[in-house]
C-alpha atoms as a PDB file:
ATOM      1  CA  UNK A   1     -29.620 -97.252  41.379  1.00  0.00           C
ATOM      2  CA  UNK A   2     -30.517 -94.416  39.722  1.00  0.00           C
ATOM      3  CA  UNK A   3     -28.998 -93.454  36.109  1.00  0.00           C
ATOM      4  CA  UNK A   4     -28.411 -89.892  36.172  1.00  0.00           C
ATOM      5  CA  UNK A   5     -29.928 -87.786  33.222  1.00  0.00           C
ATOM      6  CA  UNK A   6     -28.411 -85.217  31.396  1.00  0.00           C
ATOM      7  CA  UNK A   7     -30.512 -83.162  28.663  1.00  0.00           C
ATOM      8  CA  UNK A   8     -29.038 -84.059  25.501  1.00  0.00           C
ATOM      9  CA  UNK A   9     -27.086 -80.822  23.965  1.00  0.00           C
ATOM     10  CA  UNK A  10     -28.816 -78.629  21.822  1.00  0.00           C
ATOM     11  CA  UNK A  11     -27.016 -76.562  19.644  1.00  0.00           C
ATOM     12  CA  UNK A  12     -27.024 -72.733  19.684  1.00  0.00           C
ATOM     13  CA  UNK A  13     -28.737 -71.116  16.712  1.00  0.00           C
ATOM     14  CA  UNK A  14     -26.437 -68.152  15.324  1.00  0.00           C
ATOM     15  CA  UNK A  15     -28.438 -65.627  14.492  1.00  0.00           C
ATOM     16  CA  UNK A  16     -27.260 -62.472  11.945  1.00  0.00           C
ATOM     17  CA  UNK A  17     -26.007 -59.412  13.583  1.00  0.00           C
ATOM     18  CA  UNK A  18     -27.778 -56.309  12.995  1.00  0.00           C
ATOM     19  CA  UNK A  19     -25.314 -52.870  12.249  1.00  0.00           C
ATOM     20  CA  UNK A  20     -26.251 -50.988  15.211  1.00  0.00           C
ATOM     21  CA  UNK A  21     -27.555 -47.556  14.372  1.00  0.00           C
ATOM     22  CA  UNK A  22     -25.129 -44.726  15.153  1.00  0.00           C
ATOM     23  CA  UNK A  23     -25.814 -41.951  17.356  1.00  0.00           C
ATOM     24  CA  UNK A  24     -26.288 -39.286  15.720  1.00  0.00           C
ATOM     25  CA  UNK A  25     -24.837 -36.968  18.719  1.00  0.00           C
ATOM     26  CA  UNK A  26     -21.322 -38.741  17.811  1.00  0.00           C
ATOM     27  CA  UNK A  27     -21.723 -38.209  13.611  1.00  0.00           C
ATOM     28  CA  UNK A  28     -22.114 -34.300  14.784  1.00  0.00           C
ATOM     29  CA  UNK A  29     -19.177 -34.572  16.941  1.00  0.00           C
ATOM     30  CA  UNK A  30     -16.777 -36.019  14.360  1.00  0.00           C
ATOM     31  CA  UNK A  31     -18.311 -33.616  11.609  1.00  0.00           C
ATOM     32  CA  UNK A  32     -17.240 -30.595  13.918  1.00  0.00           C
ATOM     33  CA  UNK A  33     -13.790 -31.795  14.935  1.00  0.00           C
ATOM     34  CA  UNK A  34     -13.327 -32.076  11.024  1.00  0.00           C
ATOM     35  CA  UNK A  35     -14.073 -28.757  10.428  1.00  0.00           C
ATOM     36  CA  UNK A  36     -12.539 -26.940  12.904  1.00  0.00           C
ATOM     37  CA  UNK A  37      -8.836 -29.018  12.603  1.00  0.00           C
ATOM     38  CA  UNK A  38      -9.335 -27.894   8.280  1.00  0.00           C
ATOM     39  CA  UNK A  39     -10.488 -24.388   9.285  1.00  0.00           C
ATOM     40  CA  UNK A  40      -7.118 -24.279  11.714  1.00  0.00           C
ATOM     41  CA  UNK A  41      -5.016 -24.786   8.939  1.00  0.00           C
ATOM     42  CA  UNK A  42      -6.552 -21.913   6.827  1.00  0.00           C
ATOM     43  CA  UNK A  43      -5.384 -18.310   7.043  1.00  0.00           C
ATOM     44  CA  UNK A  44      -7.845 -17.005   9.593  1.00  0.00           C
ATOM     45  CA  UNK A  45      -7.605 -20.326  11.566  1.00  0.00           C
ATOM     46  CA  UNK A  46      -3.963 -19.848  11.814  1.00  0.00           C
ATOM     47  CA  UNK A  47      -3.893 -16.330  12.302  1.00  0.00           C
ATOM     48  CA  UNK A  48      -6.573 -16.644  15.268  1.00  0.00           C
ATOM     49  CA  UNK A  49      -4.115 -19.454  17.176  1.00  0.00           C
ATOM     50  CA  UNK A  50      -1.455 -17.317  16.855  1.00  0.00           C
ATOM     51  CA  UNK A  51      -3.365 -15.148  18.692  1.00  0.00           C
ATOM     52  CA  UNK A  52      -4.955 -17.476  21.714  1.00  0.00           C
ATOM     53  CA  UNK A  53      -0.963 -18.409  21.901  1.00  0.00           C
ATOM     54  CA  UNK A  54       0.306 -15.095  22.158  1.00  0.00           C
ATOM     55  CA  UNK A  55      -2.863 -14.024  24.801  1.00  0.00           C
ATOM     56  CA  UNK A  56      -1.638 -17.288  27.094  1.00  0.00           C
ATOM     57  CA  UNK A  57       1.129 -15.361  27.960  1.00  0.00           C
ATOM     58  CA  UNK A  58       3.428 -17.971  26.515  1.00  0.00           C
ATOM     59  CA  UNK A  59       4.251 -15.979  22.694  1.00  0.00           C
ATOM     60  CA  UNK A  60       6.998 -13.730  25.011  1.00  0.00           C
ATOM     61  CA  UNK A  61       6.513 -10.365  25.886  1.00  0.00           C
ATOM     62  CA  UNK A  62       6.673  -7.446  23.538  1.00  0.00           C
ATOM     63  CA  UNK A  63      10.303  -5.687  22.769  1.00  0.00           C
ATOM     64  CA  UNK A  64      11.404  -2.786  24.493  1.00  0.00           C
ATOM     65  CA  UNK A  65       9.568  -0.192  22.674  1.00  0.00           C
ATOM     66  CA  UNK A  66      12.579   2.421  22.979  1.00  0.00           C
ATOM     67  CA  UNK A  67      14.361  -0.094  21.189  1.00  0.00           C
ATOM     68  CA  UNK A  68      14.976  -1.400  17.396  1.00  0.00           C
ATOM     69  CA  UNK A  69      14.990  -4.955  15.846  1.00  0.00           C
ATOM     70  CA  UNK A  70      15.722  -6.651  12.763  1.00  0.00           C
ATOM     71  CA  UNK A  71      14.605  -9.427  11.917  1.00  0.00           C
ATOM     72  CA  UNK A  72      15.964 -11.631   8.865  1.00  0.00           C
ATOM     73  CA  UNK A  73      13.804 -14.778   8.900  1.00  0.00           C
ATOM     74  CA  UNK A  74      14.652 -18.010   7.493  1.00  0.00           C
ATOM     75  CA  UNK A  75      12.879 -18.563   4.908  1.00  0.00           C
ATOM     76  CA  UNK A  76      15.558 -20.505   2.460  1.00  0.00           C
ATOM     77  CA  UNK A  77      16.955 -18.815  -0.404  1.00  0.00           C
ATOM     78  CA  UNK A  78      14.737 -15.803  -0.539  1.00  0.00           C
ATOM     79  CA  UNK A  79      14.477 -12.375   1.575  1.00  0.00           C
ATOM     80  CA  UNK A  80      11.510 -11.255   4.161  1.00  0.00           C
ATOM     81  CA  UNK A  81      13.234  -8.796   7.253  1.00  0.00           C
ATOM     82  CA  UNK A  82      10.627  -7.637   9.980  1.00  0.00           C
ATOM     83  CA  UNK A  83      11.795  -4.341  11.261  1.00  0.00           C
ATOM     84  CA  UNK A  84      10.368  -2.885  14.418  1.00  0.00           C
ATOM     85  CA  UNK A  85      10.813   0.201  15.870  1.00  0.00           C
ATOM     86  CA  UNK A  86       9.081   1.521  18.910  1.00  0.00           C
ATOM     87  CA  UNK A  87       6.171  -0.161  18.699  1.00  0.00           C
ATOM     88  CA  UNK A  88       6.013   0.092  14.856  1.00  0.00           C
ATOM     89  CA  UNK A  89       6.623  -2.911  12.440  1.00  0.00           C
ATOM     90  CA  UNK A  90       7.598  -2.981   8.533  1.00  0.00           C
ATOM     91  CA  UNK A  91       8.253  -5.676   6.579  1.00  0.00           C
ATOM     92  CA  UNK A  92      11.013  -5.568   3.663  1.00  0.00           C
ATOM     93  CA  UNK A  93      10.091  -8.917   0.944  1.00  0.00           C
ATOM     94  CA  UNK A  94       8.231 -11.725   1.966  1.00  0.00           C
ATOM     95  CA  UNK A  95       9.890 -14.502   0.860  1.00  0.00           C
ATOM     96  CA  UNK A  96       8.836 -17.106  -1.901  1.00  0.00           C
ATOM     97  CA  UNK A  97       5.572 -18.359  -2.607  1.00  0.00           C
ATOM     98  CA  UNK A  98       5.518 -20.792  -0.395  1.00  0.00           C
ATOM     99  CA  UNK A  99       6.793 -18.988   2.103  1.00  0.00           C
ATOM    100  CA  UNK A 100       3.530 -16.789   3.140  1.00  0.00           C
ATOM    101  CA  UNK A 101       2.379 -18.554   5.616  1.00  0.00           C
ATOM    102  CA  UNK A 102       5.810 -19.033   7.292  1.00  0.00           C
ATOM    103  CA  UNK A 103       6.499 -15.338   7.241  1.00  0.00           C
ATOM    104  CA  UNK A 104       2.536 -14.597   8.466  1.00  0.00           C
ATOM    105  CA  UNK A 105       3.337 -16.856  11.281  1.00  0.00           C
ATOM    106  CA  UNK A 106       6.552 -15.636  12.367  1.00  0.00           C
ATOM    107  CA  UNK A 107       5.036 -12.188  12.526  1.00  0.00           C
ATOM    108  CA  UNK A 108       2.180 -13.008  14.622  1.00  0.00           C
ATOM    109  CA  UNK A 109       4.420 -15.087  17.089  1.00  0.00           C
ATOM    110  CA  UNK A 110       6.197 -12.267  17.465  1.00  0.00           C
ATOM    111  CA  UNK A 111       3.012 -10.101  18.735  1.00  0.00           C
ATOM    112  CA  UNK A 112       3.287  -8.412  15.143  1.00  0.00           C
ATOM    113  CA  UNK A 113      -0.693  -7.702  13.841  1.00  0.00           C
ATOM    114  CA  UNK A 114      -0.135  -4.754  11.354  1.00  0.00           C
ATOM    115  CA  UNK A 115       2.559  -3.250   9.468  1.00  0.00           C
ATOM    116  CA  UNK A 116       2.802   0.723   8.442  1.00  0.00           C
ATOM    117  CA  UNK A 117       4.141  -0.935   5.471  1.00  0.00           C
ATOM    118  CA  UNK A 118       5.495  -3.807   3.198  1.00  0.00           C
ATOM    119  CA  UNK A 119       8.582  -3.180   0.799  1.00  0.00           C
ATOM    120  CA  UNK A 120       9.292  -4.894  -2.203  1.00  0.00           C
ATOM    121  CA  UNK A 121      13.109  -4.537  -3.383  1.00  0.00           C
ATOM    122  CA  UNK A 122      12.040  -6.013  -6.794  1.00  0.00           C
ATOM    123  CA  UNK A 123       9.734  -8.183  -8.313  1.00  0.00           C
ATOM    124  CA  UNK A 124      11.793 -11.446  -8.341  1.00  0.00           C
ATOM    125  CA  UNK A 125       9.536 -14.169  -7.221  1.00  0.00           C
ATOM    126  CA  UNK A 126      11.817 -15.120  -4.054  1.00  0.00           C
ATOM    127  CA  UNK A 127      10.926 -11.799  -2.766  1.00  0.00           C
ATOM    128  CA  UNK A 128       7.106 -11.048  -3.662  1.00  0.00           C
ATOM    129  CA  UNK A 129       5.873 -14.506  -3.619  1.00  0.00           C
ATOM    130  CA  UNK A 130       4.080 -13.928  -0.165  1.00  0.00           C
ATOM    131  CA  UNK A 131       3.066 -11.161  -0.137  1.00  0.00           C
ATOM    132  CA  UNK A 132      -0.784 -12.450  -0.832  1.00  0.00           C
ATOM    133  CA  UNK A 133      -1.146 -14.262   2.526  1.00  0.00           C
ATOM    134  CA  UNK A 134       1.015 -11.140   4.468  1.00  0.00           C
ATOM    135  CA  UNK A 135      -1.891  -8.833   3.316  1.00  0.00           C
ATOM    136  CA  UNK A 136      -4.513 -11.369   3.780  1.00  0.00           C
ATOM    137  CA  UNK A 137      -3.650 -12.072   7.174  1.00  0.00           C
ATOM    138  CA  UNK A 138      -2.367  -8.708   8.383  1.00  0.00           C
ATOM    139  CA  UNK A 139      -3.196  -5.369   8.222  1.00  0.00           C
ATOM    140  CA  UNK A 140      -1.140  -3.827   6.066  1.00  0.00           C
ATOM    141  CA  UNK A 141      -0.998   0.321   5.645  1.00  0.00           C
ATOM    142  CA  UNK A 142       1.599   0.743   2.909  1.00  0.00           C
ATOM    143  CA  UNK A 143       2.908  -1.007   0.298  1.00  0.00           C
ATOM    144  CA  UNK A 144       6.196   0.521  -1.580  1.00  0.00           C
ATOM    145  CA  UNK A 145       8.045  -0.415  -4.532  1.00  0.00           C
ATOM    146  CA  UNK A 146      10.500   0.866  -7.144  1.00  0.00           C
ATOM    147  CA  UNK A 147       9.873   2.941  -9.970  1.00  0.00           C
ATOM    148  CA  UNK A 148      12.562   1.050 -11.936  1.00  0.00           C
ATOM    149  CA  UNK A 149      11.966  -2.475 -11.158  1.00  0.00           C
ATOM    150  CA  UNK A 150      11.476  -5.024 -14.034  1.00  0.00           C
ATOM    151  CA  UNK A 151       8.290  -6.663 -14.328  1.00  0.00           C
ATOM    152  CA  UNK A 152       8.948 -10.034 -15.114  1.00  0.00           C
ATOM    153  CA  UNK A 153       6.213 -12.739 -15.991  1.00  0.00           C
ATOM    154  CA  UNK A 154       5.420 -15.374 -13.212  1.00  0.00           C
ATOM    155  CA  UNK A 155       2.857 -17.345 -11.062  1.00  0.00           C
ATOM    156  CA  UNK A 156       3.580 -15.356  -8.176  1.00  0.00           C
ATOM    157  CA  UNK A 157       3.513 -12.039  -9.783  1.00  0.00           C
ATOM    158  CA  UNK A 158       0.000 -12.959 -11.259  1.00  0.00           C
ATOM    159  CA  UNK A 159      -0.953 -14.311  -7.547  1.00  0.00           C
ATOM    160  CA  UNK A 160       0.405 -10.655  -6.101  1.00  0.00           C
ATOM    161  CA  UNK A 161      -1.464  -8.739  -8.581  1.00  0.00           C
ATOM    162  CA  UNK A 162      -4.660 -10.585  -7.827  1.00  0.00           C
ATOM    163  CA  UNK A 163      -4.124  -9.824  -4.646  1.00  0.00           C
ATOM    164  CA  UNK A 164      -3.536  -6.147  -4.755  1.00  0.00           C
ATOM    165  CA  UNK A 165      -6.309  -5.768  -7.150  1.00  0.00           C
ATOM    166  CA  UNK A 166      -8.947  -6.013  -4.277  1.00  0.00           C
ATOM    167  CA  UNK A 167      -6.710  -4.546  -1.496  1.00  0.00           C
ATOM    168  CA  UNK A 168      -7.271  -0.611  -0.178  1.00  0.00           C
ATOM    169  CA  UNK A 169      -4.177  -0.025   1.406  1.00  0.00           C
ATOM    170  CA  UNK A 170      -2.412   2.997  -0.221  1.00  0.00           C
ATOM    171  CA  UNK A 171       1.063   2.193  -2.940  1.00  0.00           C
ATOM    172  CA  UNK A 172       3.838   4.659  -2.867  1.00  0.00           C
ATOM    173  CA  UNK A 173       6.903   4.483  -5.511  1.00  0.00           C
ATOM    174  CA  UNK A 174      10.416   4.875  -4.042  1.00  0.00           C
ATOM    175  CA  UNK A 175      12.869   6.171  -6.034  1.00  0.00           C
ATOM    176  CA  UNK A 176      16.529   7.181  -5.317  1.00  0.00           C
ATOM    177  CA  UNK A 177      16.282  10.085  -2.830  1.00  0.00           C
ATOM    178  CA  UNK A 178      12.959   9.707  -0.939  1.00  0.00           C
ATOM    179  CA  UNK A 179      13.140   8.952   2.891  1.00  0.00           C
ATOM    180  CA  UNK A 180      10.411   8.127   5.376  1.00  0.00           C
ATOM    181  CA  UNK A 181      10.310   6.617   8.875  1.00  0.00           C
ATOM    182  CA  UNK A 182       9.195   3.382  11.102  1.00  0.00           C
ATOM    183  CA  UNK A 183       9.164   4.834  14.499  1.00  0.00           C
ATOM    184  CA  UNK A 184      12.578   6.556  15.297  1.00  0.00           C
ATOM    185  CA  UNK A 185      14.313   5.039  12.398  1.00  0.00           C
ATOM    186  CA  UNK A 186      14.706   6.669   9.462  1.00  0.00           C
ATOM    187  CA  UNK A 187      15.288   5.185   5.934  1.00  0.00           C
ATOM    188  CA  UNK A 188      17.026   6.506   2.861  1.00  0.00           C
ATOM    189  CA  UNK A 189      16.693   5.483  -0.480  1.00  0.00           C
ATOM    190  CA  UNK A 190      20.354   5.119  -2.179  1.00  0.00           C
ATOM    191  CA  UNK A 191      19.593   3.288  -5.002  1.00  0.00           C
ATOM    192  CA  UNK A 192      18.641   2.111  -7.869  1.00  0.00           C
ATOM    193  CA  UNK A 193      21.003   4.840  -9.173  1.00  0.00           C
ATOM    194  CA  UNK A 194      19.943   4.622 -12.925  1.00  0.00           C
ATOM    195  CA  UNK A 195      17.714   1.958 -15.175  1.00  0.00           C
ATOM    196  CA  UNK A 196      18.635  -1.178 -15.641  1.00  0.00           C
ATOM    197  CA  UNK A 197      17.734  -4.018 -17.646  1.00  0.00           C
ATOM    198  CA  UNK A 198      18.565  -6.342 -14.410  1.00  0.00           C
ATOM    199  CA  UNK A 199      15.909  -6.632 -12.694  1.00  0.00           C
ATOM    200  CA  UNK A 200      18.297  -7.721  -9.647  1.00  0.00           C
ATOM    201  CA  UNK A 201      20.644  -4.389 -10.092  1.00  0.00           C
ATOM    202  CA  UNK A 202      16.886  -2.502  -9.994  1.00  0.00           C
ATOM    203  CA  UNK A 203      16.842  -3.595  -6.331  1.00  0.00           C
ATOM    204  CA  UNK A 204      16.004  -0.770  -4.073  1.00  0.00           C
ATOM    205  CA  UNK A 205      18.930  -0.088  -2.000  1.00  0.00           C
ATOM    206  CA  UNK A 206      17.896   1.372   1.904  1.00  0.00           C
ATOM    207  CA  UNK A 207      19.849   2.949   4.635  1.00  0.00           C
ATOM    208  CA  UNK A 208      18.764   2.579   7.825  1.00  0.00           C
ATOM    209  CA  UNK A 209      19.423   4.863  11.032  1.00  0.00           C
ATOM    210  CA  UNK A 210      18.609   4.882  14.425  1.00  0.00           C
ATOM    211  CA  UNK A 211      20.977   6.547  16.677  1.00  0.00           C
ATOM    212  CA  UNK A 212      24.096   5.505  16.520  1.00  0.00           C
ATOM    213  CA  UNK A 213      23.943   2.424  14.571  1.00  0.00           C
ATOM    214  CA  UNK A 214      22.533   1.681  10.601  1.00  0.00           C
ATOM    215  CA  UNK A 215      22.249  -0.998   8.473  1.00  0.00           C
ATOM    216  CA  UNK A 216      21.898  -1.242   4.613  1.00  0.00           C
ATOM    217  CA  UNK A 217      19.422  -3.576   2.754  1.00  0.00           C
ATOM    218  CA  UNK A 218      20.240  -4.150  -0.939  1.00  0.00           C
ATOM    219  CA  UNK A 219      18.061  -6.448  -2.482  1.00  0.00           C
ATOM    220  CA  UNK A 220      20.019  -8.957  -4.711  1.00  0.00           C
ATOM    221  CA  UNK A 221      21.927  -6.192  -6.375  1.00  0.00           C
ATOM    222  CA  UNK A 222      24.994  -7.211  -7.989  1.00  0.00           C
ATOM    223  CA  UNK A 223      28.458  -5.798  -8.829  1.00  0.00           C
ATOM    224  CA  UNK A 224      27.190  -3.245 -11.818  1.00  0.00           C
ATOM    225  CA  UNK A 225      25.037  -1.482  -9.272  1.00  0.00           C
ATOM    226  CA  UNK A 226      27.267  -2.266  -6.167  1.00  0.00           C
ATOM    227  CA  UNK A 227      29.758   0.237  -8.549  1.00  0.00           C
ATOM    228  CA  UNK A 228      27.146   2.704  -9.639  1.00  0.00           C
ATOM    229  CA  UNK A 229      26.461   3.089  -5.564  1.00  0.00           C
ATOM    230  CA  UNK A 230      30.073   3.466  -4.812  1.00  0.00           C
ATOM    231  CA  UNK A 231      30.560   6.272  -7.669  1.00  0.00           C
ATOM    232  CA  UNK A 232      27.536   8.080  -6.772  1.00  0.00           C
ATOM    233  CA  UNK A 233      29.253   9.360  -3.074  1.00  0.00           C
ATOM    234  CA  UNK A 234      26.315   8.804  -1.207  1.00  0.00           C
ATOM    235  CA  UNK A 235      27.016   7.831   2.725  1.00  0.00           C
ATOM    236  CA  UNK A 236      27.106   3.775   2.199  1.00  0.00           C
ATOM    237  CA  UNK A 237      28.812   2.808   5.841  1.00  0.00           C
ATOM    238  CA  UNK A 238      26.696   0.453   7.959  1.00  0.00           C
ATOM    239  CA  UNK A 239      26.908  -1.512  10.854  1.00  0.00           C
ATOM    240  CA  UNK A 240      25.004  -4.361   9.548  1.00  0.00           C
ATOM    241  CA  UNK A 241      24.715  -5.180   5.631  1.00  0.00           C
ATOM    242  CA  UNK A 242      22.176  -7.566   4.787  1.00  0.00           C
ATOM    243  CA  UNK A 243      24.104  -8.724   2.145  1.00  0.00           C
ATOM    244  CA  UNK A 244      23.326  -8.798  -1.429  1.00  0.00           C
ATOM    245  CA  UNK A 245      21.611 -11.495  -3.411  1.00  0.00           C
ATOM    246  CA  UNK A 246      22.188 -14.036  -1.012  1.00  0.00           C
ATOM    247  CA  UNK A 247      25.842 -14.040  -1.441  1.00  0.00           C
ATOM    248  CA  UNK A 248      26.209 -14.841  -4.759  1.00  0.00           C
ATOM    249  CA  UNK A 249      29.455 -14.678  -6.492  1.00  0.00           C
ATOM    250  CA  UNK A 250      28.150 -11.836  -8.625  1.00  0.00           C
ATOM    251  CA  UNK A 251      27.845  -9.338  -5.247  1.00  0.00           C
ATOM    252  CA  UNK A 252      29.770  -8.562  -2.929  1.00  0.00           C
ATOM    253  CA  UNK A 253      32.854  -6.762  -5.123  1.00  0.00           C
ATOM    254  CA  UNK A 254      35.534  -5.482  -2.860  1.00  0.00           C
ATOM    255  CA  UNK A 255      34.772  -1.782  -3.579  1.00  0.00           C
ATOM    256  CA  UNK A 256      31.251  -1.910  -2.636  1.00  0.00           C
ATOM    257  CA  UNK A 257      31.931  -4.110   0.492  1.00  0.00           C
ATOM    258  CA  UNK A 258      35.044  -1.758   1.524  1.00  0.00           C
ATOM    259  CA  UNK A 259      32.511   1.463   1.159  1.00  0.00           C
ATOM    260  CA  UNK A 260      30.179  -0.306   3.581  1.00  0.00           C
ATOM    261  CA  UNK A 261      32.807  -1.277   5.909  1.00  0.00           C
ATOM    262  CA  UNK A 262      30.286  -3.779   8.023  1.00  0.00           C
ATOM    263  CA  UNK A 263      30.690  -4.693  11.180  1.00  0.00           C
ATOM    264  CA  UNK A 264      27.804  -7.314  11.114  1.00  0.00           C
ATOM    265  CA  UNK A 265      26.622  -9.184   7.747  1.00  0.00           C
ATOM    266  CA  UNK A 266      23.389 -11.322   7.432  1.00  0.00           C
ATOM    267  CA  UNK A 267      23.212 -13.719   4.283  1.00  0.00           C
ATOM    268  CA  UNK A 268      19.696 -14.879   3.815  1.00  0.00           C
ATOM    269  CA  UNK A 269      20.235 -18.139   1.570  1.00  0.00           C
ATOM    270  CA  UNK A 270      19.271 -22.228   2.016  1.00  0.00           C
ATOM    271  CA  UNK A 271      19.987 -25.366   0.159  1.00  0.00           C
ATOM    272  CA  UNK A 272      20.424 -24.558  -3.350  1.00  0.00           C
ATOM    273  CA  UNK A 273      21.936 -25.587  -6.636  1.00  0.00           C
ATOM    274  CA  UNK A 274      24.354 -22.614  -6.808  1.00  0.00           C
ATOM    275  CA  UNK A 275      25.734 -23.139  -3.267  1.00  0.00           C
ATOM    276  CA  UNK A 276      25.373 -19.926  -1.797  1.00  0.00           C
ATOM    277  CA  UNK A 277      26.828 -18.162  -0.373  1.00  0.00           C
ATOM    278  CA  UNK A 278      29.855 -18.225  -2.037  1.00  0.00           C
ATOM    279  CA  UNK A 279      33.395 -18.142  -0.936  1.00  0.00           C
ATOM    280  CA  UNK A 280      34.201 -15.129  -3.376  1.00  0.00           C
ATOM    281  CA  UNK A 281      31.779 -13.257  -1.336  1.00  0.00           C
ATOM    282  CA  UNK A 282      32.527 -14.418   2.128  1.00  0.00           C
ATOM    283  CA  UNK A 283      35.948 -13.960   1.815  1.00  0.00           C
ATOM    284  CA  UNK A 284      35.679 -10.001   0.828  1.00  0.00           C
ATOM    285  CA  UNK A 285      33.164  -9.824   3.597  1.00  0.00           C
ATOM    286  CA  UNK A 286      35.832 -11.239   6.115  1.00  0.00           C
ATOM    287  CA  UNK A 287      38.683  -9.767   4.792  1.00  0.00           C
ATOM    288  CA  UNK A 288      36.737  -6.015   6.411  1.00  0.00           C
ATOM    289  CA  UNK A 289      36.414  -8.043   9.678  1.00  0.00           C
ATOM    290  CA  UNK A 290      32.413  -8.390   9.166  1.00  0.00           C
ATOM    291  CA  UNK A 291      31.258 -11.016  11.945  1.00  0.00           C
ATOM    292  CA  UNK A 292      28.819 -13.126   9.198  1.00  0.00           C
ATOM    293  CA  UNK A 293      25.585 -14.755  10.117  1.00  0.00           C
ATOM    294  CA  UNK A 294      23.715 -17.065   8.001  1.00  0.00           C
ATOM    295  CA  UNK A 295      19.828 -18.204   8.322  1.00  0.00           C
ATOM    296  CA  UNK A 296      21.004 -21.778   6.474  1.00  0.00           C
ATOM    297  CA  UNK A 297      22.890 -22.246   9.820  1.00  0.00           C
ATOM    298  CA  UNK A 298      22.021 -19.798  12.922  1.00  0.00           C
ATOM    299  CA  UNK A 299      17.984 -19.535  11.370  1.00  0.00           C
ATOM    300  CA  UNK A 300      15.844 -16.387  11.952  1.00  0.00           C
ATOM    301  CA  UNK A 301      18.406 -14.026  12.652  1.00  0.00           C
ATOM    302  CA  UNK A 302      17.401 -10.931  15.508  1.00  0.00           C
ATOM    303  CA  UNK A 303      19.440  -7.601  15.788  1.00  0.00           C
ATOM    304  CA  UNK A 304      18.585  -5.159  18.433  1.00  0.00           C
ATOM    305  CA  UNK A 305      19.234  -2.126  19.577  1.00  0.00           C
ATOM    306  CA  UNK A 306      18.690   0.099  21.569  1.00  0.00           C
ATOM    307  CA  UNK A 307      21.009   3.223  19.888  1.00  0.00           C
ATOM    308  CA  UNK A 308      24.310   2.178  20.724  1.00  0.00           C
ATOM    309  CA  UNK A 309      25.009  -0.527  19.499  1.00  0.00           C
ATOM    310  CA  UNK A 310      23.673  -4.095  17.857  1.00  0.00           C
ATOM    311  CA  UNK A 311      23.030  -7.219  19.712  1.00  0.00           C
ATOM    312  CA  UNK A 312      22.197 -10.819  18.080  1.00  0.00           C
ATOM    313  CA  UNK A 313      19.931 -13.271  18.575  1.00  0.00           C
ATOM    314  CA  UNK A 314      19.528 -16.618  16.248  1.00  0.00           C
ATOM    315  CA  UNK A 315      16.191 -18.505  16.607  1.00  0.00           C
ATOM    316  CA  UNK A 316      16.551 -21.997  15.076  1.00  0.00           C
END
């Protein structure tokens, strides 16, 4: 009888693992995916999506361009209104520093690549605080301001000067009494009716009108220079008011808002510490039967027209 023979067991020797070496095809791949997602999120990264998006066919087609629109886009407690007009586009504010790039975007969504022009009311920071990345990612014809507004110290009116200081677009100075146009629509300039040491009541005050229907953009001018409009007899009825500093308790006074005689309000305004807009200034804004719409609740806000009359749209 055989005994059967098994090897005895020898154990397996371990040896170290070497790192293998990396391919230096996939180092070059992850290098370039890194820079393209960080150039995507710069302002010509952005800007050039917004334009691939609008090409696929999927950004919407362009307005009617018989037709007029205004825009008041969200952007919180501050003011930036696209206007368009025929196939032309202007842009009155630009929202808050931070808000640039929000406003830039909206624009180009919305198939807008220049503007004949960019209005400042005044040089409160909720209203010129992007105007740096509006002219640095659009082309941008015209920039007008008031002779009367207050300069007041602050990091975005350094970043806006900075800006303009290397920009070769021309700067006009509206004062009360100038008009010019965006297409069919014309615009008047009502106000600022004297100097002020507000820099809010230095607002400039606009009438718009394109057949039959106008609107009035005031800035964030408040009940002195809500009066001083009323007094001066100039034609202040409007279908739509873009009301006043946000709806602040301070706007708004009866006399100013029974002048207008709205049919149509828009209150630009978000989460804030003063709760706007307030009830004092709803409540004279009802009491004329003005239908009000709010960007902290309906968002982006769209009136169009085509002459007659105004039609809404709310984009949240």
């Amino acid at each position: 009888m055989r005994d059967s023979y098994r090897p005895a067991h020898r154990a397996k020797r371990s040896l170290p693992r070497l790192p293998r070496p990396r391919k230096p095809g996939k180092l070059l791949l992850t290098l370039a995916v890194a820079a393209i997602l960080l150039w995507s999120v710069s302002g010509p990264g952005r800007a050039f999506w917004n334009q691939m998006f609008l090409r696929s066919g999927f950004g919407g087609s362009d307005p009617d361009p018989a037709g007029l629109e205004i825009h008041v886009i969200d952007v919180g407690k501050a003011d930036a209104i696209l206007v368009r007009c025929q196939g032309h586009a202007g842009l009155i504010d630009t929202g808050a520093g931070g808000d640039g790039e929000d406003v830039a975007d909206y624009l180009l969504r919305h198939g807008v690549k220049e503007l004949e022009f960019v209005l400042l009311s005044h040089n409160d920071s909720d209203h010129i605080g992007g105007l740096p990345t509006v002219l640095g990612e659009l082309a941008v014809d015209t920039l007008y301001q008031g002779e009367l507004s207050v300069e007041e110290p602050s990091l975005e009116g350094a970043a806006m000067d900075r800006a303009l200081s290397g920009w070769e677009g021309e700067r006009r100075t509206l004062a009360r009494g100038d008009s010019f146009s965006l297409g069919g629509a014309s615009f008047s300039v009502l106000g600022p009716c004297r100097a002020y040491e507000s820099s809010n009541d230095s607002s400039l005050v606009l009438r718009l009108e394109f057949g039959e229907v106008s609107a009035l953009f005031c800035g964030d001018i408040e009940a002195t220079a809500e009066l001083d409009l009323v007094k001066s007899g100039q034609e202040l009825q409007a279908d739509l008011l873009k009301v006043p500093h946000h709806g602040s308790a301070t706007s708004c006074s009866q006399r100013f808002v029974k002048a207008v005689m709205p049919r149509l309000a828009a209150v630009s305004v978000g989460p804030d510490r003063n709760q706007l807009p307030r009830a004092e200034a709803l409540e004279q804004l009802e009491a004329v039967g003005a239908q009000i719409y709010r960007t902290d609740t309906d968002g982006s806000i769209v009136f169009s027209s085509q002459g007659e009359d105004f039609a809404i749209e709310t984009e949240r």
